[in-house]
N, C-alpha and C. Protein backbone atom coordinates (compact mmCIF):
# COMPACT_ATOMS: atom_id res chain seq x y z
N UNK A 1 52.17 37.95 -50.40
CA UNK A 1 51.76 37.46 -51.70
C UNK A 1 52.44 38.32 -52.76
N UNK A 2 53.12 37.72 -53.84
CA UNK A 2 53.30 38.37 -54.75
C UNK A 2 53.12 38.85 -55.73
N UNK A 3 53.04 39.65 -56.63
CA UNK A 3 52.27 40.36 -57.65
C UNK A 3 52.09 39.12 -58.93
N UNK A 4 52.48 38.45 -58.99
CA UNK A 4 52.50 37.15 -60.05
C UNK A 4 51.02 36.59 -58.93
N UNK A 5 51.26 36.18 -57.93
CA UNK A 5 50.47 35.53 -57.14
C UNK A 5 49.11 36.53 -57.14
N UNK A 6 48.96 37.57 -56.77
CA UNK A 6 47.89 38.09 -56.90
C UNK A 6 47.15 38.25 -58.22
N UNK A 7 48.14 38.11 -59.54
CA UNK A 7 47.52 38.23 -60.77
C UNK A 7 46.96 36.79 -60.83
N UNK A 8 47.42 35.65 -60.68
CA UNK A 8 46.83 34.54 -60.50
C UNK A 8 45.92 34.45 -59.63
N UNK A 9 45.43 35.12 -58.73
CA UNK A 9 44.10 34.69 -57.69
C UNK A 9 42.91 35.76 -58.47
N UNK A 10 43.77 36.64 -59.26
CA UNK A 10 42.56 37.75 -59.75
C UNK A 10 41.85 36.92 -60.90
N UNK A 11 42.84 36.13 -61.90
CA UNK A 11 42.22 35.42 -63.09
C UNK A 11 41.30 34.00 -62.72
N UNK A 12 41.84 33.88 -61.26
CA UNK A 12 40.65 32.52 -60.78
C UNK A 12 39.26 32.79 -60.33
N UNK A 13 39.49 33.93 -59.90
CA UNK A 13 38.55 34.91 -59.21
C UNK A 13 37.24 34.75 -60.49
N UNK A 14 37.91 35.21 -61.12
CA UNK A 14 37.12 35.91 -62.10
C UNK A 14 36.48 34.37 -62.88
N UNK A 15 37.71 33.78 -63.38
CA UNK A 15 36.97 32.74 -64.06
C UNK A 15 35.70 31.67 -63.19
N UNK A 16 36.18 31.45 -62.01
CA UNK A 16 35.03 31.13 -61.06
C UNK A 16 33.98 31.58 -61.15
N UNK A 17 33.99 33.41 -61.29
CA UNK A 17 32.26 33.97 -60.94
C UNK A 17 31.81 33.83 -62.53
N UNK A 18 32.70 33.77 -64.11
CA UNK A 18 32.23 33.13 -65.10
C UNK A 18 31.74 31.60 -65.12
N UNK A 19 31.95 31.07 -64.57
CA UNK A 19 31.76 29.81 -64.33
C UNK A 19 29.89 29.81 -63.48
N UNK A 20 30.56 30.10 -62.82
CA UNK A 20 28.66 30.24 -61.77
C UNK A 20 27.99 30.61 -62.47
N UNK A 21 28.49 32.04 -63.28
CA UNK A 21 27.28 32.64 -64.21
C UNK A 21 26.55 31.92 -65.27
N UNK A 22 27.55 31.23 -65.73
CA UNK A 22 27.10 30.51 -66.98
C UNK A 22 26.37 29.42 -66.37
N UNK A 23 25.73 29.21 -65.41
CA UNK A 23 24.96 28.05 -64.41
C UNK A 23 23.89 29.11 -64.03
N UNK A 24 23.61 29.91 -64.07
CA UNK A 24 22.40 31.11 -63.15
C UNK A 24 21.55 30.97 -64.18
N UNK A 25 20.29 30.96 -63.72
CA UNK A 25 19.10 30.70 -64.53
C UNK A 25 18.18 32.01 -64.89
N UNK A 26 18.36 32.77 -63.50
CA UNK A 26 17.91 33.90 -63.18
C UNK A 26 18.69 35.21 -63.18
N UNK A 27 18.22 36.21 -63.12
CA UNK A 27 19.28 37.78 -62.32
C UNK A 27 19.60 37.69 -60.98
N UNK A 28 21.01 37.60 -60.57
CA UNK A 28 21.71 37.42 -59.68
C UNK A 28 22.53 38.70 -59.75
N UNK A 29 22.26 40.11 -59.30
CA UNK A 29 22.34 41.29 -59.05
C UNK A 29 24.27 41.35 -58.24
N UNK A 30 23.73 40.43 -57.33
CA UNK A 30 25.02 40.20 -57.26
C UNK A 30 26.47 39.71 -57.60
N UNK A 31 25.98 38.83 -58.09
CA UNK A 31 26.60 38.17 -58.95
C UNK A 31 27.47 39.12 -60.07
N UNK A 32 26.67 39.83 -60.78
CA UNK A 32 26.89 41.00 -61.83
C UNK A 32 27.93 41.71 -61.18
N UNK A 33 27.71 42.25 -59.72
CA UNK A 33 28.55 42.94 -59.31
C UNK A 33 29.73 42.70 -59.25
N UNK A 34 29.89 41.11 -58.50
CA UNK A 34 30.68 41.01 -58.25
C UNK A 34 32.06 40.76 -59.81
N UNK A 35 31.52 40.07 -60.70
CA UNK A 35 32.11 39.83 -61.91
C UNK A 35 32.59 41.84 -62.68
N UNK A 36 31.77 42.76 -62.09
CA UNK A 36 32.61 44.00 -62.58
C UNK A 36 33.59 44.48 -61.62
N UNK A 37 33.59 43.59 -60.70
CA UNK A 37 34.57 43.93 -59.56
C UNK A 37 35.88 43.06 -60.16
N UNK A 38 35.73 42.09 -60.39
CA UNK A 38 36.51 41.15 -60.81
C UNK A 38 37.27 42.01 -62.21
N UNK A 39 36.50 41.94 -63.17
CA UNK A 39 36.81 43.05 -64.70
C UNK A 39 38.10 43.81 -64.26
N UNK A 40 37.42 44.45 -63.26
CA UNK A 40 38.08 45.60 -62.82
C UNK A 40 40.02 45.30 -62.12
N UNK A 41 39.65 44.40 -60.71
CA UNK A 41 40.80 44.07 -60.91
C UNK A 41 41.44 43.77 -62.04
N UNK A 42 41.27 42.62 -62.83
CA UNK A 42 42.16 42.25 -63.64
C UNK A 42 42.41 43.63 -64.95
N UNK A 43 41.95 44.74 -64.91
CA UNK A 43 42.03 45.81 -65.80
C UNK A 43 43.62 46.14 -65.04
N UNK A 44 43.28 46.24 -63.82
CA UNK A 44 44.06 47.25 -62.93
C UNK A 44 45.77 46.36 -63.51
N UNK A 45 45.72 45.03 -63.17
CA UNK A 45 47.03 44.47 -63.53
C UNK A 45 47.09 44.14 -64.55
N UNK A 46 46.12 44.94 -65.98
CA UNK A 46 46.84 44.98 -67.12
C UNK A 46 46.54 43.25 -67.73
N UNK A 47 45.99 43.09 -67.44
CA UNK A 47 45.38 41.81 -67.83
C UNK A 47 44.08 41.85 -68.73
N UNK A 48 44.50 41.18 -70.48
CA UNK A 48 43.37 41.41 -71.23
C UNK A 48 41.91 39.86 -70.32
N UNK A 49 41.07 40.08 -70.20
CA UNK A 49 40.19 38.61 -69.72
C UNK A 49 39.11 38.67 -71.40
N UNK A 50 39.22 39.11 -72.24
CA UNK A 50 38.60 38.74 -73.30
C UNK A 50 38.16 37.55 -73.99
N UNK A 51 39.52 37.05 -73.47
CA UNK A 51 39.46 35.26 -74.09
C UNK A 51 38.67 34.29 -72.64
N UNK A 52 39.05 35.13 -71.75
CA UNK A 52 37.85 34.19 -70.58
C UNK A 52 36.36 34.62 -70.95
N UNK A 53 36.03 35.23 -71.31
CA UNK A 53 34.77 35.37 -70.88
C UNK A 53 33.91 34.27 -71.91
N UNK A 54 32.51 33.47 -71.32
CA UNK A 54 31.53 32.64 -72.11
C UNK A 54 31.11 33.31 -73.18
């Protein structure tokens, strides 16, 4: 996979677990996690996600 390719699975990643979130009714602990995991990658490749987020 290539680094274009992995920056694209990191921004789907992420917009997906925004997507669920904005559907959760409740605290989903996990959920949380997983979306600062996500943050995180896309920090790492320098990727602003500001404009993704709800």
């Amino acid at each position: 996979m290539t680094l274009e390719e992995q920056r694209q699975a990191a921004i789907l990643t992420y917009v997906n677990l925004m997507r669920i979130k904005s559907c959760e009714t409740g605290e989903n602990k996990e959920l949380d996690y997983q979306i600062k995991v996500a943050k995180v990658m896309l920090q790492n490749f320098g990727i602003d996600f500001s404009e993704l987020e709800y």
